[in-house]
Protein backbone atom coordinates (compact mmCIF):
# COMPACT_ATOMS: atom_id res chain seq x y z
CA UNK A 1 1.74 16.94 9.96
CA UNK A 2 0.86 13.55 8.70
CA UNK A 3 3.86 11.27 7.72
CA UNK A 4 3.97 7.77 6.40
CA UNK A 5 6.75 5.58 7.00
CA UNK A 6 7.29 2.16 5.12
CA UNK A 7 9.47 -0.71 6.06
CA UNK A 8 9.70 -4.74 5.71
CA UNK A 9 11.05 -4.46 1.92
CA UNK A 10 13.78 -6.52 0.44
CA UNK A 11 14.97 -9.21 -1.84
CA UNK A 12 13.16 -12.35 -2.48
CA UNK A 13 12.83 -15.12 -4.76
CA UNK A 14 9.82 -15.62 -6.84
CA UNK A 15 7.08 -17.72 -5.14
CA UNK A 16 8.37 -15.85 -2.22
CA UNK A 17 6.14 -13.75 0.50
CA UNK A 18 6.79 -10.29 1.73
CA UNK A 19 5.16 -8.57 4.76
CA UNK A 20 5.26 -4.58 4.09
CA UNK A 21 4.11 -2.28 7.33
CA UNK A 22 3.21 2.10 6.70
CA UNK A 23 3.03 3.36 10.52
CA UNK A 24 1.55 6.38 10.29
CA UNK A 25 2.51 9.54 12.42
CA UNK A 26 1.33 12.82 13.21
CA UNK A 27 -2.68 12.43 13.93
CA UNK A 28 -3.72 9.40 16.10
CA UNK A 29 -6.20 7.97 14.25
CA UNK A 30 -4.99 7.94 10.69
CA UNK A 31 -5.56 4.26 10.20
CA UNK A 32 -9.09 4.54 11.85
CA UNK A 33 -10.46 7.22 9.37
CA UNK A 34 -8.59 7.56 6.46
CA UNK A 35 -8.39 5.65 3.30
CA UNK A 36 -5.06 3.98 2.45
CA UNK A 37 -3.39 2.60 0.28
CA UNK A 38 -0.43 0.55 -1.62
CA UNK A 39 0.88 1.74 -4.86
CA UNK A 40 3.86 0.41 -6.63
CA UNK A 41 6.26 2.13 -8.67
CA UNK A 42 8.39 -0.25 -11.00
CA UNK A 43 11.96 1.27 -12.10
CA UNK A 44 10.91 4.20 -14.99
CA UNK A 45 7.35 3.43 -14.88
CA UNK A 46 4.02 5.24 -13.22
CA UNK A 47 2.75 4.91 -9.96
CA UNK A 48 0.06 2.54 -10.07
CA UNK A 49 -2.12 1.47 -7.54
CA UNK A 50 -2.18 -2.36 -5.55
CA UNK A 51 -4.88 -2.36 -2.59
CA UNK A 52 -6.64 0.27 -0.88
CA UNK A 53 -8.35 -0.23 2.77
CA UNK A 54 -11.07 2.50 3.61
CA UNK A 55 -11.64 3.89 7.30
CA UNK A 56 -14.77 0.98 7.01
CA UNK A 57 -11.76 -1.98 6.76
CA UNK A 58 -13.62 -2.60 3.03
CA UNK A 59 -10.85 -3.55 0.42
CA UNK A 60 -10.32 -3.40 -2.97
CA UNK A 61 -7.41 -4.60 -5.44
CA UNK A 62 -5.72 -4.29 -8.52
CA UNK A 63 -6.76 -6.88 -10.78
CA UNK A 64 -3.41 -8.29 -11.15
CA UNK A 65 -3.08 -8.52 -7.04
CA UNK A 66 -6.24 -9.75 -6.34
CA UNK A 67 -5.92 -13.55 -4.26
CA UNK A 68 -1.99 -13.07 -3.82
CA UNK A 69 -2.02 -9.42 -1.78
CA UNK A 70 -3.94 -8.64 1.48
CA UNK A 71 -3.81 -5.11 2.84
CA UNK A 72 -4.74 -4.75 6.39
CA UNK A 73 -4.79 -2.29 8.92
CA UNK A 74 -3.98 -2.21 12.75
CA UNK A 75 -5.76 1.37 14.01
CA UNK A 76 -4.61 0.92 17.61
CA UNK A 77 -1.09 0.73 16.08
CA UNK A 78 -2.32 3.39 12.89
CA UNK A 79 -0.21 1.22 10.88
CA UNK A 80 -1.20 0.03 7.55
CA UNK A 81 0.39 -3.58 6.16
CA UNK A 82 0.50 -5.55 2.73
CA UNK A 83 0.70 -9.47 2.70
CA UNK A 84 2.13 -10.51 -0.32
CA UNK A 85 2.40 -14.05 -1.60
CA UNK A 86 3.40 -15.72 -4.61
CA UNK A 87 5.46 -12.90 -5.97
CA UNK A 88 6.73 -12.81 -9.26
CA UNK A 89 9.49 -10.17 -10.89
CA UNK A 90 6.63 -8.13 -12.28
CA UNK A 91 5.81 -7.25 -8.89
CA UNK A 92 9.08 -5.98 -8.47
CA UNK A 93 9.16 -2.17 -7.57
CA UNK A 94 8.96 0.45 -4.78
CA UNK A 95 6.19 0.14 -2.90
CA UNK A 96 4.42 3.20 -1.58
CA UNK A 97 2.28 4.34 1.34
CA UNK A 98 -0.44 6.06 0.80
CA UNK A 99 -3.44 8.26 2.65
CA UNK A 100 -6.18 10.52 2.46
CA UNK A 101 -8.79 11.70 4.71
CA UNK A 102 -11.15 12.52 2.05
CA UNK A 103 -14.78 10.14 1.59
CA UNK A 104 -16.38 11.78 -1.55
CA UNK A 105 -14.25 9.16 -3.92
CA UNK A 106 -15.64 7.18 -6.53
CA UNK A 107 -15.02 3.55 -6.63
CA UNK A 108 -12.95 3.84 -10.16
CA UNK A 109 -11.06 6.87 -8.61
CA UNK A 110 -9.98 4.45 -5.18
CA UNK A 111 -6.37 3.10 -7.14
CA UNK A 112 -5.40 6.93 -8.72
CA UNK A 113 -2.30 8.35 -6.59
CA UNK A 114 -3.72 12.04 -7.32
CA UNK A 115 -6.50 11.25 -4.88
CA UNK A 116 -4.09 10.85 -1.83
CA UNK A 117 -2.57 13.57 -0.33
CA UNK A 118 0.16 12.03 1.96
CA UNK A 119 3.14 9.65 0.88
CA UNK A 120 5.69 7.82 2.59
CA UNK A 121 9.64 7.34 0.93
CA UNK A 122 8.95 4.05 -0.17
CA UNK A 123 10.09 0.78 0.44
CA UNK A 124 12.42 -1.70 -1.96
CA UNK A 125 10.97 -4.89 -3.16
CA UNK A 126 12.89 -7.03 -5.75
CA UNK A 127 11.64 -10.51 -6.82
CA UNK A 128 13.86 -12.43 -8.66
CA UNK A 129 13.33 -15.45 -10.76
């Protein structure tokens, strides 16, 4: 059974960089074939997606993330990670794992959480100003 586990949330101030990590468990090569993905849910809002990282190590962002976020992958550690820099309180939120070993995906489909089938609990962030 797949599980995703997130950590390196917390409180920072805005301008501030956080370092988020998803090690995967359960199937060995998670981060080598699936797609993942970031997704942040801000307090009574939807799910919404940041950065996704195919099995290829291609990339694509939110518009709003692009240049400040870089999501990354480590397969011989199947743990996913998201750089973030220059945060501001609108990126405040939990921040979700995401993955899914399914290819036939169109590219306006990559960012919609009903297209990945495994979650992790979801890590904290909180920018302040």
């Amino acid at each position: 059974q797949v599980q995703l586990v997130e950590s390196g949330g917390g409180s920072v101030q805005a301008g501030g960089s956080l370092r988020l990590s998803c090690a995967a468990f359960g199937y060995s090569y998670i981060a080598y074939s699936y797609r993942m993905a970031w997704f942040l849910q801000a307090t009574g809002g939807e799910r919404e997606g940041v950065a996704v990282i195919l099995s290829s190590g291609t990339t694509y962002y939110a518009r709003s993330m692009e240049g400040r976020f870089t999501i990354s992958k480590d397969n011989a550690e199947n743990t996913l990670y998201l750089q973030m820099n220059s945060l501001t309180p609108e990126d405040t939120g939990t921040y979700f794992c995401a993955a899914d070993p399914g290819r036939n995906i169109k590219y306006g489909e990559l960012l919609l959480p009903a297209r990945y089938n495994y979650w992790g609990q979801g890590t904290q962030v909180t920018v302040s100003s």
